[in-house]
Protein backbone atom coordinates (compact mmCIF):
# COMPACT_ATOMS: atom_id res chain seq x y z
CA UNK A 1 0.00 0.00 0.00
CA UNK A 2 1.30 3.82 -0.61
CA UNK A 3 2.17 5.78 2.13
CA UNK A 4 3.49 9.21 2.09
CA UNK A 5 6.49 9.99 0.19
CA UNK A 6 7.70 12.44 3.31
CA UNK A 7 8.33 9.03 5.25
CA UNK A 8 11.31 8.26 3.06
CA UNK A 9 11.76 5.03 1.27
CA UNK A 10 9.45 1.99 1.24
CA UNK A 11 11.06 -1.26 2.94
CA UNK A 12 9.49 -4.90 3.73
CA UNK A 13 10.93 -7.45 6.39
CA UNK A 14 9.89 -10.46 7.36
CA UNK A 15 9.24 -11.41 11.22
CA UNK A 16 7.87 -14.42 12.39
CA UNK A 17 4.47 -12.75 12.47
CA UNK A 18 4.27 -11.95 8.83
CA UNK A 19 5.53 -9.71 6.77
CA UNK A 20 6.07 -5.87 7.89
CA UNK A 21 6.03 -3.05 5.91
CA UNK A 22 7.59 0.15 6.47
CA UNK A 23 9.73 3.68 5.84
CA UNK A 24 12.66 4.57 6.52
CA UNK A 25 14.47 8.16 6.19
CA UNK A 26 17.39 10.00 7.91
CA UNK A 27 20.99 9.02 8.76
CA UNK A 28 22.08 9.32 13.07
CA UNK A 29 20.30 7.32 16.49
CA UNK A 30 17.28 5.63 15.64
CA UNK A 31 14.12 6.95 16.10
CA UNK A 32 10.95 4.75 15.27
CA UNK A 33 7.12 5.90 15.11
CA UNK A 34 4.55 3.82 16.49
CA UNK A 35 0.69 4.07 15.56
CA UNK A 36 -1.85 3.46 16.93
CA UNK A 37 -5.76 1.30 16.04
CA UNK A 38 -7.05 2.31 12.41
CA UNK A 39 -4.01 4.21 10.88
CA UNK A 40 -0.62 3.58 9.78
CA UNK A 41 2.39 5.40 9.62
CA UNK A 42 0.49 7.77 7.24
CA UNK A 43 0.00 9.20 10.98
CA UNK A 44 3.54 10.07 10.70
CA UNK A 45 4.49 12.03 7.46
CA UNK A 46 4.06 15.30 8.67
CA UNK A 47 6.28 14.93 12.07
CA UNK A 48 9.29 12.46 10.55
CA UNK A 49 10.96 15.05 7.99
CA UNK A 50 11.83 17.41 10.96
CA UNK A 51 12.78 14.25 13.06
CA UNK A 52 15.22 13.27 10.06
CA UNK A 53 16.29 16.39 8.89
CA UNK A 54 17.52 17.48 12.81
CA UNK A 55 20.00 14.02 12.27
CA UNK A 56 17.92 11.20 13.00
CA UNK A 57 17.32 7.81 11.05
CA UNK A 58 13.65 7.32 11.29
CA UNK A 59 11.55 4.35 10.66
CA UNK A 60 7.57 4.20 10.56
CA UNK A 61 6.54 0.90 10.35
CA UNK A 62 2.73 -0.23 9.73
CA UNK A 63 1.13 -2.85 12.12
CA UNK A 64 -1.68 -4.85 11.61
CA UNK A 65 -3.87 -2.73 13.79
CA UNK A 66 -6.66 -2.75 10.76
CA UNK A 67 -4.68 0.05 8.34
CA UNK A 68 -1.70 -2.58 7.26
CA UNK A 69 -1.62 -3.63 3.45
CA UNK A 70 -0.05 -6.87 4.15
CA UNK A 71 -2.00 -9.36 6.62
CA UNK A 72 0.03 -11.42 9.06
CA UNK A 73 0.19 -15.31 9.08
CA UNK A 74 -2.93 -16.97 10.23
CA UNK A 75 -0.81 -18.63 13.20
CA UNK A 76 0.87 -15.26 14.23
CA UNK A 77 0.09 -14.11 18.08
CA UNK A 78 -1.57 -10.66 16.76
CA UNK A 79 -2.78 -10.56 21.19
CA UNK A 80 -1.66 -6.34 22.52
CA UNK A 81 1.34 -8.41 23.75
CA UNK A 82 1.55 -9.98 21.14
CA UNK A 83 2.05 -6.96 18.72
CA UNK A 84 4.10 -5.49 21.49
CA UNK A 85 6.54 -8.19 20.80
CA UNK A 86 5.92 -7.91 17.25
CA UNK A 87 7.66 -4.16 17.36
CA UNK A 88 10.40 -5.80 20.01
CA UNK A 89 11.22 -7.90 16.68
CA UNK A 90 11.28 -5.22 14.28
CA UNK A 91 13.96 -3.65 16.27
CA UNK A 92 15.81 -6.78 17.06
CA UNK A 93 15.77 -7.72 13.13
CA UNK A 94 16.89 -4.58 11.91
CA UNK A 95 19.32 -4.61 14.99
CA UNK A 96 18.20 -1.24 16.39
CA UNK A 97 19.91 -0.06 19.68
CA UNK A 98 19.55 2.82 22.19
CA UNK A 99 15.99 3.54 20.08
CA UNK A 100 14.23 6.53 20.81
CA UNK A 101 10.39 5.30 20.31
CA UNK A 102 7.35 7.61 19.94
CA UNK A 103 3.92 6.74 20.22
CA UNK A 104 0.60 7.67 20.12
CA UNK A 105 -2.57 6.28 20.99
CA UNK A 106 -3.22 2.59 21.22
CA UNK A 107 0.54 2.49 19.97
CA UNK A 108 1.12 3.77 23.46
CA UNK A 109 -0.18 0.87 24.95
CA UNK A 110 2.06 -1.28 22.57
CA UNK A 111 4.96 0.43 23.64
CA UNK A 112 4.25 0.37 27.25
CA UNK A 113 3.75 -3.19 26.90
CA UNK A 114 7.07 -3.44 24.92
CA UNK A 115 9.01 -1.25 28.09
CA UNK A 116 7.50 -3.48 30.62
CA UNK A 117 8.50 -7.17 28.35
CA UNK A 118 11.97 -5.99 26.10
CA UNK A 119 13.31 -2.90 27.36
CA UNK A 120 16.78 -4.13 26.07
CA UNK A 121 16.67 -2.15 23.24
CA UNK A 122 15.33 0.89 23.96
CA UNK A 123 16.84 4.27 24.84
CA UNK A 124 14.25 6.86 25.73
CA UNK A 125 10.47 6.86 25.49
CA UNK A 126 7.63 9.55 23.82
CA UNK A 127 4.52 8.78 24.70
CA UNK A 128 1.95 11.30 23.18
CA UNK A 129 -1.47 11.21 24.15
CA UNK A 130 -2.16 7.40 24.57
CA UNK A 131 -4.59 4.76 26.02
CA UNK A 132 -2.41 3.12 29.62
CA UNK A 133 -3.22 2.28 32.95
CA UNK A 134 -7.46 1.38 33.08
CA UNK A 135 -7.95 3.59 29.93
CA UNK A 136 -7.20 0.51 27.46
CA UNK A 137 -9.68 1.53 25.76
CA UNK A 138 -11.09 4.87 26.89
CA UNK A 139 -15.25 3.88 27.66
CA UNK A 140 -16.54 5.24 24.32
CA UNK A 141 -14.63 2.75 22.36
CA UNK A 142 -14.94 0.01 24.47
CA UNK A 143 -17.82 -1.98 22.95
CA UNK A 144 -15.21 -2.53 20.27
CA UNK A 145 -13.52 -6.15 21.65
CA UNK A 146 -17.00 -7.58 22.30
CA UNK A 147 -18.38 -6.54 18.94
CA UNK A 148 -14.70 -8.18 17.73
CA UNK A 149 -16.43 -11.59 18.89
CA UNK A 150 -19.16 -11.14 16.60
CA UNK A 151 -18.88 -12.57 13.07
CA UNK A 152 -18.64 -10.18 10.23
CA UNK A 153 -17.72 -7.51 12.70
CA UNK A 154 -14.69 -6.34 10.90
CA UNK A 155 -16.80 -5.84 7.62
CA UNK A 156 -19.24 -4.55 9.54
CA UNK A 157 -17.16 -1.56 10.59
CA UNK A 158 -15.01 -1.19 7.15
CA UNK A 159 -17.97 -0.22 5.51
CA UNK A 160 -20.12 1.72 8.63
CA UNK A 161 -16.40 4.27 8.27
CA UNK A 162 -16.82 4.15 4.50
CA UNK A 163 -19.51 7.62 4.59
CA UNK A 164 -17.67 10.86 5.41
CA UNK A 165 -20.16 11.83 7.57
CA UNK A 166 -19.25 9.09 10.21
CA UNK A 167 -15.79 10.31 10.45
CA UNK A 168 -16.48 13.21 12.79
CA UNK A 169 -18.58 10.61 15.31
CA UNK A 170 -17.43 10.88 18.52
CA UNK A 171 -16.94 7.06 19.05
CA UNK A 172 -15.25 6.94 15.06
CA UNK A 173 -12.44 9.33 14.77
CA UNK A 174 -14.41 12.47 15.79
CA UNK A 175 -12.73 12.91 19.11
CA UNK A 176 -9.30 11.93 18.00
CA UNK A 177 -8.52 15.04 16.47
CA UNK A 178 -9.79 18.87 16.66
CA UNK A 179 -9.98 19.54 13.21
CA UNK A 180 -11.27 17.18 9.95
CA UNK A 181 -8.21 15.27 9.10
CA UNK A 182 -7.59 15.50 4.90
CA UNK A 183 -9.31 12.94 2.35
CA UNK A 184 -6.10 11.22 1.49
CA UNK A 185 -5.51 10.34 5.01
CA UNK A 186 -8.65 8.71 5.45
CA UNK A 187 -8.28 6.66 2.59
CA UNK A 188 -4.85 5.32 3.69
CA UNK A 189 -6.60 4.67 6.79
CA UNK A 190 -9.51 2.94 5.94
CA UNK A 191 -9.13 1.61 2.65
CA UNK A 192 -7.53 -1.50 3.46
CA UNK A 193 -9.77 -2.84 5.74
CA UNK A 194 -12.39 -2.27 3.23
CA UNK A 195 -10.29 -3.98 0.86
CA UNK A 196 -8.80 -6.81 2.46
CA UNK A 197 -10.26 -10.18 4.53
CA UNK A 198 -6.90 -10.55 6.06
CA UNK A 199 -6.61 -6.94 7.52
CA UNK A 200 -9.77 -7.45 8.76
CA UNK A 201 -9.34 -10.44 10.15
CA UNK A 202 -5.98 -8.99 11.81
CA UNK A 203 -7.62 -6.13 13.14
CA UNK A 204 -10.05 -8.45 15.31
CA UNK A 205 -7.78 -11.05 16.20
CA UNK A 206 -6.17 -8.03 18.19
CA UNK A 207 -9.03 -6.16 19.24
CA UNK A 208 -10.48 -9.16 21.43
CA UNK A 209 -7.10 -9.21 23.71
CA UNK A 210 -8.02 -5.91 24.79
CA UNK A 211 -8.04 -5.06 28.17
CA UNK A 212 -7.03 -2.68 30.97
CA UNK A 213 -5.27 -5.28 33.25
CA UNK A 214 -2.64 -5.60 30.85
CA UNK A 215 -1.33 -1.90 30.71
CA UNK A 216 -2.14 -1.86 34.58
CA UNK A 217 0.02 -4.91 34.36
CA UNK A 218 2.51 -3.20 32.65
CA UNK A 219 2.40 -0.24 34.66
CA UNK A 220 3.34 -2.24 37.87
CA UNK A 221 7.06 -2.76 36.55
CA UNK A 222 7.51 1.37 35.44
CA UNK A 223 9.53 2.06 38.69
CA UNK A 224 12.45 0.24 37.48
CA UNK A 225 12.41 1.40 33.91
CA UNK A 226 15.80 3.82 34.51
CA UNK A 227 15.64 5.49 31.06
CA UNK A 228 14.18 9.14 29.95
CA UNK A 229 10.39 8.87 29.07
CA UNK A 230 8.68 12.20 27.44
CA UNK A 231 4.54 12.59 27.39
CA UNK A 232 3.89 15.26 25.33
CA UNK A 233 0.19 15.13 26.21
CA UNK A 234 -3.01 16.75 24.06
CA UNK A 235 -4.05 19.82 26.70
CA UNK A 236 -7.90 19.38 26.23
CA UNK A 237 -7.80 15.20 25.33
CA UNK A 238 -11.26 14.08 25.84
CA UNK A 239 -10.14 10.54 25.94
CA UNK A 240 -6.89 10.52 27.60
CA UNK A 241 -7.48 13.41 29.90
CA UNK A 242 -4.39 15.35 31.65
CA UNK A 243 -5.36 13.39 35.01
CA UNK A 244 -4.48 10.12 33.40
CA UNK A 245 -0.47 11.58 31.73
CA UNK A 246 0.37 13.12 35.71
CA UNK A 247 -0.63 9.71 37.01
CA UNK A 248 1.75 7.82 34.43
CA UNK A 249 4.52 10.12 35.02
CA UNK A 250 4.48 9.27 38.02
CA UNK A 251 5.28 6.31 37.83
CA UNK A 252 8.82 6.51 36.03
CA UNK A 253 11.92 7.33 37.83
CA UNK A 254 12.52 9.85 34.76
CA UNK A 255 9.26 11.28 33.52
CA UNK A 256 8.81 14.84 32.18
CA UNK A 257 5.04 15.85 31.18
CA UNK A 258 4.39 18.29 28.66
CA UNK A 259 0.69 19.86 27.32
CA UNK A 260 0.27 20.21 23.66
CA UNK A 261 -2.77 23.48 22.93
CA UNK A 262 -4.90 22.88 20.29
CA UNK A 263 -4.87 19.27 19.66
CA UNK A 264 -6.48 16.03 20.40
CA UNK A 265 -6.08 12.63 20.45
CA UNK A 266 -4.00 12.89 17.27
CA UNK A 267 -1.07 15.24 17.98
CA UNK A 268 1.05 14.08 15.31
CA UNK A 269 -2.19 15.01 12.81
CA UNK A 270 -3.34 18.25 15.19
CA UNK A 271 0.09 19.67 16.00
CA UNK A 272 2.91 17.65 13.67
CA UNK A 273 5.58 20.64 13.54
CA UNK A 274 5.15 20.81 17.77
CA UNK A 275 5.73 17.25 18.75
CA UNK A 276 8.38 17.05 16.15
CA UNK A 277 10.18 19.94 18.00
CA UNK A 278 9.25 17.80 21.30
CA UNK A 279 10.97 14.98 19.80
CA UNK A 280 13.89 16.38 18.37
CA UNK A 281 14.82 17.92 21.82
CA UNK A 282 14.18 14.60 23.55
CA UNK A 283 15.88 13.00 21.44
CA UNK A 284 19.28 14.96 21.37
CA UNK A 285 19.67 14.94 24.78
CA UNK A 286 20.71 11.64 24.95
CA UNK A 287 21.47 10.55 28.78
CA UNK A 288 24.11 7.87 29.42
CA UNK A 289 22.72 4.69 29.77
CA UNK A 290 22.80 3.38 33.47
C-alpha cells in the first residue's frame, strides 16, 4: 500500500508474524514511530521530515492494527502483547539499539507493553497522548472487543467508516482530532480494511485481547524502567485526559510531562511541527545509559 512519500523510502521485512512493511528516512540514532488502532504510519508524514532532517534515522513501520496492506500469518500471536513483541522484533531484526520510540494512541499501549516485556533495546520513550493504565480503551470505544467476537464484525465496521459523515462521530475518529483530518488520510486509513479479509481479520484477532489489566500490568514494573520517558500530552484530550499523563509520570523514575494546545487525540495530525520539536529535543539529549 502507498504511504506518504515524506516518510522516506518503502522497505518490507519479514518477522515471524508476517511480513512488515515500512519507511525509513534520515541518517544518526534511531528513532521509530509507532501508531496506533485504524491508521498507519500515514500518521507520521508530517512529524518524521523534521525528526530526520535534525539528524535522525527514522523508521515508521505499519502494524496490523486494521490500516496494514499486508495481513500477518494466520498462526501469528496478533494478542496487545503480542504486537508489542511484534515491534520488540522489528527492532531486534533490523538490529536497532539505544531507540528513541514515539507513540501515540493505542501504539502507546504497545509500547508500554514493549518497556515493561523488552526494554533491552530501547533508549528513551515519547509517549503522546495514549490509552495506559485502566484507559485501554477509553469507555466510548470500548464496545469494540466484544463486537470483535461477533462474526462479520470487521466488515461490519469497514464499511459503517466508508460515509464521510461518520468520520467526525465521537466514538469513530471524531474525538481523536480537533480539526477534519484531509481525504487522502482517510483513505490510507480505511481503505484496506475495506479492501482486504486478512486486515480485517488482523484487526479483530487483536481487538479481542483488549483489556485494561494488561497496561495496569505493565504499569506495575515502570519504577524500574531507569531510562528518559517524554509525554507530550493533548491539553484538552477528551479521551486521555491530563489526570491520566500526571498519574503515568508518576510512575517513572525519569518522567517529564508536557501539554500540547490545540490538539487532540491525534497530535502528530493536530500539532505535527510541535511534537516534532518535542521529539527532536528529547531525542538529542541523549542521557548515558545506566
Amino acid at each position: 500500500m502507498a504511504r506518504s512519500e515524506s516518510l522516506g523510502e518503502p522497505n518490507k521485512i519479514e518477522l515471524p508474524q508476517g511480513v512488515i512493511s515500512y519507511r525509513e528516512t534520515g541518517e544518526g540514532p534511531p528513532v521509530v514511530f509507532v501508531h496506533g488502532l485504524l491508521v498507519n504510519a500515514d500518521l507520521w508524514r508530517n512529524v518524521v521530515p523534521a525528526v530526520a532532517g535534525a539528524g535522525h534515522r527514522c523508521l515508521s513501520p505499519d502494524l496490523p492494527l486494521g490500516s496494514h496492506g499486508i495481513p500477518m500469518r494466520p498462526d501469528a500471536d496478533l494478542s496487545p502483547a503480542g504486537v508489542a513483541d511484534l515491534i520488540g522484533d522489528f527492532l531486534a531484526a533490523l538490529e536497532l539499539t539505544d531507540v528513541t520510540l514515539v507513540a501515540n494512541d493505542t501504539g502507546g499501549a504497545l509500547v508500554q507493553m514493549l518497556m515493561a516485556r523488552r526494554p533491552e533495546r530501547i533508549g528513551r520513550v515519547v509517549l503522546a497522548s495514549c490509552d495506559a493504565l485502566e484507559r485501554f480503551f477509553p469507555p466510548i470505544f470500548r464496545f469494540l472487543p466484544w463486537g470483535a467476537r461477533l462474526p462479520g464484525f470487521g466488515r461490519l465496521l469497514a464499511e459503517a467508516l466508508r460515509p464521510r459523515v461518520a468520520w467526525r462521530l465521537p466514538f469513530t475518529f471524531g474525538w481523536l482530532s480537533r480539526r477534519p483530518m484531509p481525504d487522502e488520510a482517510m483513505d490510507s486509513y480505511l481503505r484496506p480494511a475495506r479492501a482486504d479479509a486478512g486486515v480485517r481479520r488482523d484487526l479483530c484477532r487483536f481487538l479481542v485481547g483488549v483489556h485494561p489489566r494488561l497496561t495496569l500490568a505493565a504499569a506495575r514494573s515502570f519504577g524500574s524502567f531507569d531510562r528518559p520517558v517524554l509525554l507530550a500530552w493533548a491539553e484538552n484530550d477528551r479521551l486521555f485526559p491530563m489526570s491520566l499523563a500526571r498519574r503515568l509520570a508518576a510512575l517513572f523514575p525519569d518522567a517529564r510531562l508536557v501539554s500540547v494546545a490545540d490538539s487532540a487525540t491525534f497530535i502528530p495530525e493536530d500539532r505535527p511541527a510541535a511534537l516534532a520539536e518535542l521529539v527532536v529535543e528529547f531525542a538529542a539529549a541523549r542521557a548515558p545509559r545506566r
